[in-house]
N, C-alpha and C. Protein backbone atom coordinates (compact mmCIF):
# COMPACT_ATOMS: atom_id res chain seq x y z
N UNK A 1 -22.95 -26.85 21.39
CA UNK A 1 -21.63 -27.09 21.90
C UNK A 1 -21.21 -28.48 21.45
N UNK A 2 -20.38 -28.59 20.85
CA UNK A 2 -19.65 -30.01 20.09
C UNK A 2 -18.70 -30.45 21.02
N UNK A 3 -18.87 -31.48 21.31
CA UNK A 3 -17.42 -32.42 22.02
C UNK A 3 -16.78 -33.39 20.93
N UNK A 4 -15.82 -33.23 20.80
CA UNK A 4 -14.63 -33.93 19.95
C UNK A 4 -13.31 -33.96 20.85
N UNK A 5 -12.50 -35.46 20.67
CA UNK A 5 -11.73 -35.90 21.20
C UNK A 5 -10.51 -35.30 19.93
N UNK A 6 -9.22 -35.72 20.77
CA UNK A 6 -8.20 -35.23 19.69
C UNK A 6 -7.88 -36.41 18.64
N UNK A 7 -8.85 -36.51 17.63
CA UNK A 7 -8.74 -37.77 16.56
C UNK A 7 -6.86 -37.84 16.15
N UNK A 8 -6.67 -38.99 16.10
CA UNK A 8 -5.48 -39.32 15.55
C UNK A 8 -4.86 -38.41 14.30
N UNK A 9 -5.80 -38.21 13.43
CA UNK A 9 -5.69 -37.38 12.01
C UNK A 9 -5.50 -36.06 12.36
N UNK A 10 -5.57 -35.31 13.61
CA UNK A 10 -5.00 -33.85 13.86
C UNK A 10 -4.34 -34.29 14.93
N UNK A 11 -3.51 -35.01 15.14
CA UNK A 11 -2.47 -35.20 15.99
C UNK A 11 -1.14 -35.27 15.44
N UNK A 12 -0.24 -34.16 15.88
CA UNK A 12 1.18 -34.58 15.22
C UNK A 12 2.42 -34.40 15.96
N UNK A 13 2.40 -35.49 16.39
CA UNK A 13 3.94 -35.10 17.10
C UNK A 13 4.88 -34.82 16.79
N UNK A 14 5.20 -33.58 17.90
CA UNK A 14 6.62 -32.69 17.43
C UNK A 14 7.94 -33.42 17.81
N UNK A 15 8.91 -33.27 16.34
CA UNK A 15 9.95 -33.43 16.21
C UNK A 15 10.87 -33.32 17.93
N UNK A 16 11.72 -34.64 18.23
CA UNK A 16 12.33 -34.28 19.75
C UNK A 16 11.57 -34.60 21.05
N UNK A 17 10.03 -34.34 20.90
CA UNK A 17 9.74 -34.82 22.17
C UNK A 17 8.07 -35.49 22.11
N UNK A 18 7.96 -36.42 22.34
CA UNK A 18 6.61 -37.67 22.01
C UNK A 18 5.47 -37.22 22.46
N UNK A 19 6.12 -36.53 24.19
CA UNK A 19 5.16 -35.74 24.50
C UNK A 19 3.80 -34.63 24.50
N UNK A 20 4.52 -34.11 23.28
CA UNK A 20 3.70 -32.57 23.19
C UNK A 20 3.34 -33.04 21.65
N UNK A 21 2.15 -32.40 21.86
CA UNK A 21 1.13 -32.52 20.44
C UNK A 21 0.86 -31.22 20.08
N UNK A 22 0.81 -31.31 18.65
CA UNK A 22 0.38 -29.70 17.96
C UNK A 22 -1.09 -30.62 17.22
N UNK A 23 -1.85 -29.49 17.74
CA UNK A 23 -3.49 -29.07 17.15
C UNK A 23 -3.93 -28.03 16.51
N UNK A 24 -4.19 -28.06 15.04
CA UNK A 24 -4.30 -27.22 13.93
C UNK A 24 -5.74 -27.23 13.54
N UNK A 25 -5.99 -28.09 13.91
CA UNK A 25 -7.98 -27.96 13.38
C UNK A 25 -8.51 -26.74 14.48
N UNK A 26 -9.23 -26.69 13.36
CA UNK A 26 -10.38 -25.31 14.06
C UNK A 26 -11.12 -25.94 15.11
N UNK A 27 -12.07 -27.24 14.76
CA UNK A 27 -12.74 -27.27 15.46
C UNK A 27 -12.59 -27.85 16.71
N UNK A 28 -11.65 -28.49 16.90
CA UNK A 28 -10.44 -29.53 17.81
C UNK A 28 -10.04 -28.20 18.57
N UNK A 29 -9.54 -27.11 18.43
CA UNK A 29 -8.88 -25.77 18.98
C UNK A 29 -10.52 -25.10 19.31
N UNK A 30 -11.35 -25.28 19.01
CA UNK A 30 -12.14 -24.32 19.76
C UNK A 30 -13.09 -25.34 20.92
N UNK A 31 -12.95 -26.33 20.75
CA UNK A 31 -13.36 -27.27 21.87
C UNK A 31 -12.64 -27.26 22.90
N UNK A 32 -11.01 -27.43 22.34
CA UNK A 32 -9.92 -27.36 23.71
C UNK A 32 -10.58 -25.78 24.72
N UNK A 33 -10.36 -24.81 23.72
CA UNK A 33 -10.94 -23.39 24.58
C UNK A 33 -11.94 -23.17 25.06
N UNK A 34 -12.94 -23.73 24.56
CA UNK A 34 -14.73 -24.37 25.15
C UNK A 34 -14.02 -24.80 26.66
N UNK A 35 -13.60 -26.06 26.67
CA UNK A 35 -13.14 -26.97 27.92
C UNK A 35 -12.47 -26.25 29.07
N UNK A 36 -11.46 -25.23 28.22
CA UNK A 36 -10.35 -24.25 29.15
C UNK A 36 -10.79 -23.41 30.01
N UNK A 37 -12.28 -22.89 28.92
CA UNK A 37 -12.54 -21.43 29.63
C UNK A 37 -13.55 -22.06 30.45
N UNK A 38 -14.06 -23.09 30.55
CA UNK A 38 -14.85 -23.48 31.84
C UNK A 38 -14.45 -23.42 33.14
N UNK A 39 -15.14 -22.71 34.14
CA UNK A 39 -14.26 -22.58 35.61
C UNK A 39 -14.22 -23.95 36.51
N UNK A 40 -15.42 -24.60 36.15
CA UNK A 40 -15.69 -26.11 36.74
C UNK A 40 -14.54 -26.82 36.07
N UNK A 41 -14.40 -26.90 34.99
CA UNK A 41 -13.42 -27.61 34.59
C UNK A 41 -11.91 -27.42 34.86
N UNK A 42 -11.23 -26.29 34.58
CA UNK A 42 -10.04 -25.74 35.50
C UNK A 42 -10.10 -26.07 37.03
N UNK A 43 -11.14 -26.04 37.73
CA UNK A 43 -11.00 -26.81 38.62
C UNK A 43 -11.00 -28.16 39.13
N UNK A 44 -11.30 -29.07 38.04
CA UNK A 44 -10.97 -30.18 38.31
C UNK A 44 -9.77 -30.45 38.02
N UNK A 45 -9.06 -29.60 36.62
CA UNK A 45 -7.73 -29.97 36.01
C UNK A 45 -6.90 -29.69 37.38
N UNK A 46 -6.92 -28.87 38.36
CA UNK A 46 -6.35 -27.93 39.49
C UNK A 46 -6.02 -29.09 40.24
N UNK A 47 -7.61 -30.08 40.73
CA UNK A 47 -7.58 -31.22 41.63
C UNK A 47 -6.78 -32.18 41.34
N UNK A 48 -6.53 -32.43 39.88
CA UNK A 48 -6.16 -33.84 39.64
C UNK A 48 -4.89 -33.49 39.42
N UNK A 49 -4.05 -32.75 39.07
CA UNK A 49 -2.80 -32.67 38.97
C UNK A 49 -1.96 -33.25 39.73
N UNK A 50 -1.28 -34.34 39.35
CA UNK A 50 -0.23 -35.37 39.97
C UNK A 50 -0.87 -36.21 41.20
N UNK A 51 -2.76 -36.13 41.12
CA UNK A 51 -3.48 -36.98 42.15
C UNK A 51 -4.40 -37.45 41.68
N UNK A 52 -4.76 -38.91 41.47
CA UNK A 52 -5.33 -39.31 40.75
C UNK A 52 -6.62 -39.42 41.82
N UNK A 53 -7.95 -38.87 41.44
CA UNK A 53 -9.63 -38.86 41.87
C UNK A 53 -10.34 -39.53 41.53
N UNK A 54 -11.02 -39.94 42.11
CA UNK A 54 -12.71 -40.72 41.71
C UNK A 54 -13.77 -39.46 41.23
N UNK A 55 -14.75 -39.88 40.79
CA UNK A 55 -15.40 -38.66 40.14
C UNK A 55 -16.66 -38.19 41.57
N UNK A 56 -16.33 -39.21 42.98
CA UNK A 56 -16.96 -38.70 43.85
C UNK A 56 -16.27 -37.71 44.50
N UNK A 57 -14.64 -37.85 44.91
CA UNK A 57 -13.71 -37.51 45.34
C UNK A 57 -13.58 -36.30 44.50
N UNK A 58 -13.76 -36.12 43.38
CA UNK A 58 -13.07 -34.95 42.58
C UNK A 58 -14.86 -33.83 42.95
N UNK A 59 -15.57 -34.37 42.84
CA UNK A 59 -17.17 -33.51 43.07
C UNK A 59 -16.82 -32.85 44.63
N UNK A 60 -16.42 -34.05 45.40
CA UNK A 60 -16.25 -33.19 46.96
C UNK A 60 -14.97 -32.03 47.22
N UNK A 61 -14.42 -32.15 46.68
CA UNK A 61 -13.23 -31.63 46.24
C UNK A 61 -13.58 -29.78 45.34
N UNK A 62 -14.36 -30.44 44.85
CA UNK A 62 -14.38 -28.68 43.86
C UNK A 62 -15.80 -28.62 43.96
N UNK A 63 -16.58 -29.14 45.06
CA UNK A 63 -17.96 -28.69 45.36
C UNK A 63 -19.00 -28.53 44.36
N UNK A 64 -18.89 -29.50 43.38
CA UNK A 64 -19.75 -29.62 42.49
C UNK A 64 -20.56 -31.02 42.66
N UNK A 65 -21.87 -30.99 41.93
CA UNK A 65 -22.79 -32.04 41.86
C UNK A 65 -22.11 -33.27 40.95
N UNK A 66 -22.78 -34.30 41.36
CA UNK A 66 -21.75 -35.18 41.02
C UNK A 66 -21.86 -35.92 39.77
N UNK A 67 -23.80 -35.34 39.29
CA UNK A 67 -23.64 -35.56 37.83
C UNK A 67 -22.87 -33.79 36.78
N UNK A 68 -23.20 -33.01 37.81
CA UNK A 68 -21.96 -31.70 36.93
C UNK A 68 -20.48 -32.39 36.58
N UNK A 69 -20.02 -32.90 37.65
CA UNK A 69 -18.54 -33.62 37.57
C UNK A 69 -18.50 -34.40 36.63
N UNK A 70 -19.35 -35.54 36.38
CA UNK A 70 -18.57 -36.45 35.29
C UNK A 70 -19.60 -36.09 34.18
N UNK A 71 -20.10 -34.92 33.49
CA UNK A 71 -20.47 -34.74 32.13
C UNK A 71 -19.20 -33.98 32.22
N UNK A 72 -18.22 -32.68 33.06
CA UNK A 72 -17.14 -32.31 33.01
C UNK A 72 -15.91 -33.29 33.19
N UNK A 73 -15.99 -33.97 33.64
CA UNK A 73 -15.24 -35.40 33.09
C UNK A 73 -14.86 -35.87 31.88
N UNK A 74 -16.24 -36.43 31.52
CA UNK A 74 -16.07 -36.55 29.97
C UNK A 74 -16.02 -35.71 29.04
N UNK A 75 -15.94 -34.56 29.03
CA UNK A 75 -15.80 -33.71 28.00
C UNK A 75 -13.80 -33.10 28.46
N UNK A 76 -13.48 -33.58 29.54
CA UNK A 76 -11.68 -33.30 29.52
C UNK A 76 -11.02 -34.90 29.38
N UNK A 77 -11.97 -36.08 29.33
CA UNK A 77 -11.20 -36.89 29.03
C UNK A 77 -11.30 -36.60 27.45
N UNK A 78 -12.09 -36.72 27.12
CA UNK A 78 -13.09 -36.48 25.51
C UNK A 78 -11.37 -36.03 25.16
N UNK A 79 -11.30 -34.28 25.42
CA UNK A 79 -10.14 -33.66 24.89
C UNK A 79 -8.72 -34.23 24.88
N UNK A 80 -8.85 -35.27 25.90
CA UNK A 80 -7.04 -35.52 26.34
C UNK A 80 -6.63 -34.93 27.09
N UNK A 81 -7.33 -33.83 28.09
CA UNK A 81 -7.16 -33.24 29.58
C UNK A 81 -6.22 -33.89 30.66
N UNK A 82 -7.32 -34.65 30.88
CA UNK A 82 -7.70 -35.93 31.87
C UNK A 82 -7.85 -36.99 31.04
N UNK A 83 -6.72 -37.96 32.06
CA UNK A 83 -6.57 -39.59 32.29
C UNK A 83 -7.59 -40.38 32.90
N UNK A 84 -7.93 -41.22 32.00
CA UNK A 84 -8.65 -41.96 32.96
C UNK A 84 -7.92 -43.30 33.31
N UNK A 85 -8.11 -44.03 34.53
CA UNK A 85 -7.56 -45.45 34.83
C UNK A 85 -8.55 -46.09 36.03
N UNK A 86 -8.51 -47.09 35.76
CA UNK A 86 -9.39 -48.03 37.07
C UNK A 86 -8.62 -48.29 37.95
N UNK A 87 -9.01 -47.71 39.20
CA UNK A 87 -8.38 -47.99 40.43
C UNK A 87 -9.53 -49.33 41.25
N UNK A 88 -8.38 -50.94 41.50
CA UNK A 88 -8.62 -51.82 41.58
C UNK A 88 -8.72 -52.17 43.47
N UNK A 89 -9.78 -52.05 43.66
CA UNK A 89 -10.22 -52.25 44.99
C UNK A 89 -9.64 -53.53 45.72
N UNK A 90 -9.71 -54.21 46.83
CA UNK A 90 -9.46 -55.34 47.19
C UNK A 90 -10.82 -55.97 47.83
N UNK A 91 -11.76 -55.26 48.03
CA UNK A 91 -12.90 -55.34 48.06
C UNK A 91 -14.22 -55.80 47.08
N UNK A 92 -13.49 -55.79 45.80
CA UNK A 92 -13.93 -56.17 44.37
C UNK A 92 -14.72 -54.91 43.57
N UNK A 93 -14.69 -53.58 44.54
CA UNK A 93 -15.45 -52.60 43.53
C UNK A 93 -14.33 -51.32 43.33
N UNK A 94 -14.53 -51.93 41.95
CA UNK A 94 -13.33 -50.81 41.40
C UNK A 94 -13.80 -49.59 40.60
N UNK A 95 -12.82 -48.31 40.96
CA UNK A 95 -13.50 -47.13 40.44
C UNK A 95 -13.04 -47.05 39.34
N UNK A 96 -13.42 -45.66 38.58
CA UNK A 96 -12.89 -44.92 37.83
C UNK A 96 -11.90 -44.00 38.38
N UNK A 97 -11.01 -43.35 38.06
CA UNK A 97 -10.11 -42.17 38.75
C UNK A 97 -9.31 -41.36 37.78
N UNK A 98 -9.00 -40.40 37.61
CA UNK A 98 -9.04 -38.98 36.51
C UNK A 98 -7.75 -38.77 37.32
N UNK A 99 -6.95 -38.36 36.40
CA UNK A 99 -5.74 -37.52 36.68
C UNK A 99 -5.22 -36.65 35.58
N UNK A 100 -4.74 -35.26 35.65
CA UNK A 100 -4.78 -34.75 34.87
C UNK A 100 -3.43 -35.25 33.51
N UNK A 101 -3.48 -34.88 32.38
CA UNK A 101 -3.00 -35.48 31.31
C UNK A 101 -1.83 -34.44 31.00
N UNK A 102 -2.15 -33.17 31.13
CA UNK A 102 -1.28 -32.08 30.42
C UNK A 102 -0.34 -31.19 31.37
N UNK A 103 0.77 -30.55 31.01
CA UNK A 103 1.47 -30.15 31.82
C UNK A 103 1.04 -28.49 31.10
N UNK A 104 0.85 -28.35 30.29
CA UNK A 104 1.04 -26.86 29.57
C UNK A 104 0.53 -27.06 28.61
N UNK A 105 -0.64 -25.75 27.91
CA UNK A 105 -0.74 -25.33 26.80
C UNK A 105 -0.38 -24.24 25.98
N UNK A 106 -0.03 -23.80 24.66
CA UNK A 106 0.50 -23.20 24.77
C UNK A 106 0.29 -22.99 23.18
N UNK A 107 -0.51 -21.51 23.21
CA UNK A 107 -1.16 -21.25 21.66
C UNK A 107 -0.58 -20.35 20.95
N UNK A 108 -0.34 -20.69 19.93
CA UNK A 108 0.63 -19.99 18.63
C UNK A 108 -0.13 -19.14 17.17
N UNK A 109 0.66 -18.55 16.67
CA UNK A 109 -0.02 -17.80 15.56
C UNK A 109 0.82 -18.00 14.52
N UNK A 110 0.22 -19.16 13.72
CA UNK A 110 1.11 -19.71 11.94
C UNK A 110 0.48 -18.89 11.16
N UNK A 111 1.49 -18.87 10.07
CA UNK A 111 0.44 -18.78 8.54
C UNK A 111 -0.44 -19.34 8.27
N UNK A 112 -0.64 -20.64 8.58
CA UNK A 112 -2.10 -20.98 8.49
C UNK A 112 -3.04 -20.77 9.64
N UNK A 113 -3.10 -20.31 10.73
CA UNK A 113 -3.88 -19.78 11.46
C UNK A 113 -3.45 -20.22 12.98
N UNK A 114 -4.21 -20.60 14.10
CA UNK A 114 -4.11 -20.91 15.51
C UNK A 114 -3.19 -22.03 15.45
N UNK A 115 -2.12 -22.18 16.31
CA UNK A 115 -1.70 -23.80 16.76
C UNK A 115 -1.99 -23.57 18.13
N UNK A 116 -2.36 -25.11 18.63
CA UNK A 116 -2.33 -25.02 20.02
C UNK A 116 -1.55 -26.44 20.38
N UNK A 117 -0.27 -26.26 20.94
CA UNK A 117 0.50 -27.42 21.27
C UNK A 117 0.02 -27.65 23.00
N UNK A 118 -0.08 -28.96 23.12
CA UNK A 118 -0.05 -29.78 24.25
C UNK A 118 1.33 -30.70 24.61
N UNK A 119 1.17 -29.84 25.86
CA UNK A 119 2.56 -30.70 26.27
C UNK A 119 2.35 -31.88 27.57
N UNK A 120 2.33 -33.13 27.46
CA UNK A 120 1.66 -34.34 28.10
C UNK A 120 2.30 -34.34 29.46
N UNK A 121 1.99 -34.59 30.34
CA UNK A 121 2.58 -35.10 31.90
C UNK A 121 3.10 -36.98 31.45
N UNK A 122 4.94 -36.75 31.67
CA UNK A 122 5.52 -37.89 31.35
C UNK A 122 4.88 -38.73 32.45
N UNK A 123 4.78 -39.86 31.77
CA UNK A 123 3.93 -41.09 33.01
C UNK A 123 5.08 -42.15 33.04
């Protein structure tokens, strides 16, 4: 199982909106669907939507172990799923916290084979 992030060089933003990215590589498109068809992972994308989690908070949350959570972590930040940002304590210990990245995917059939456009959650 390969983890690859969405390298700059298969990233192309569509004409009109900054937001949404088209992904044409094979192997970039079968990682996104690796990531998708995971049920642990859809459930974290589920949690974090418009709420940003700690990776303890997101484990109690979708009842997973809390090293299951952040190897599924990093493999939806990896993709561009999930956001990551440091949430700054006043206490001096600051977390990590995941929020989800995408509003919609949404896979196509070119002449040259699969597209899979991502459409970003405006921040």
């Amino acid at each position: 199982m390969s983890q690859a992030t969405l390298p700059p060089s298969v990233r192309s933003h569509t004409s009109g909106s900054p937001s949404e990215v088209v992904v044409d590589d094979q192997e970039t498109i079968d990682v996104l669907f690796e990531t998708l068809d995971d049920p642990d992972s859809r459930r974290i994308l589920d949690a974090t939507e418009g709420n940003p989690m700690s990776a303890s908070e997101l484990a109690e949350a979708c009842d997973l172990p809390l090293s299951t959570t952040y190897r599924k972590l990093d493999r939806l930040t990896d993709s561009d799923l999930v956001s990551k940002e440091l949430r700054i304590c006043r206490s001096g210990k600051h977390t990590a916290e995941y929020e989800r990245a995408i509003d919609d995917v949404t896979v196509s059939v070119s002449p040259s084979g699969l597209e899979v456009r991502l459409s970003f959650v405006d921040n």
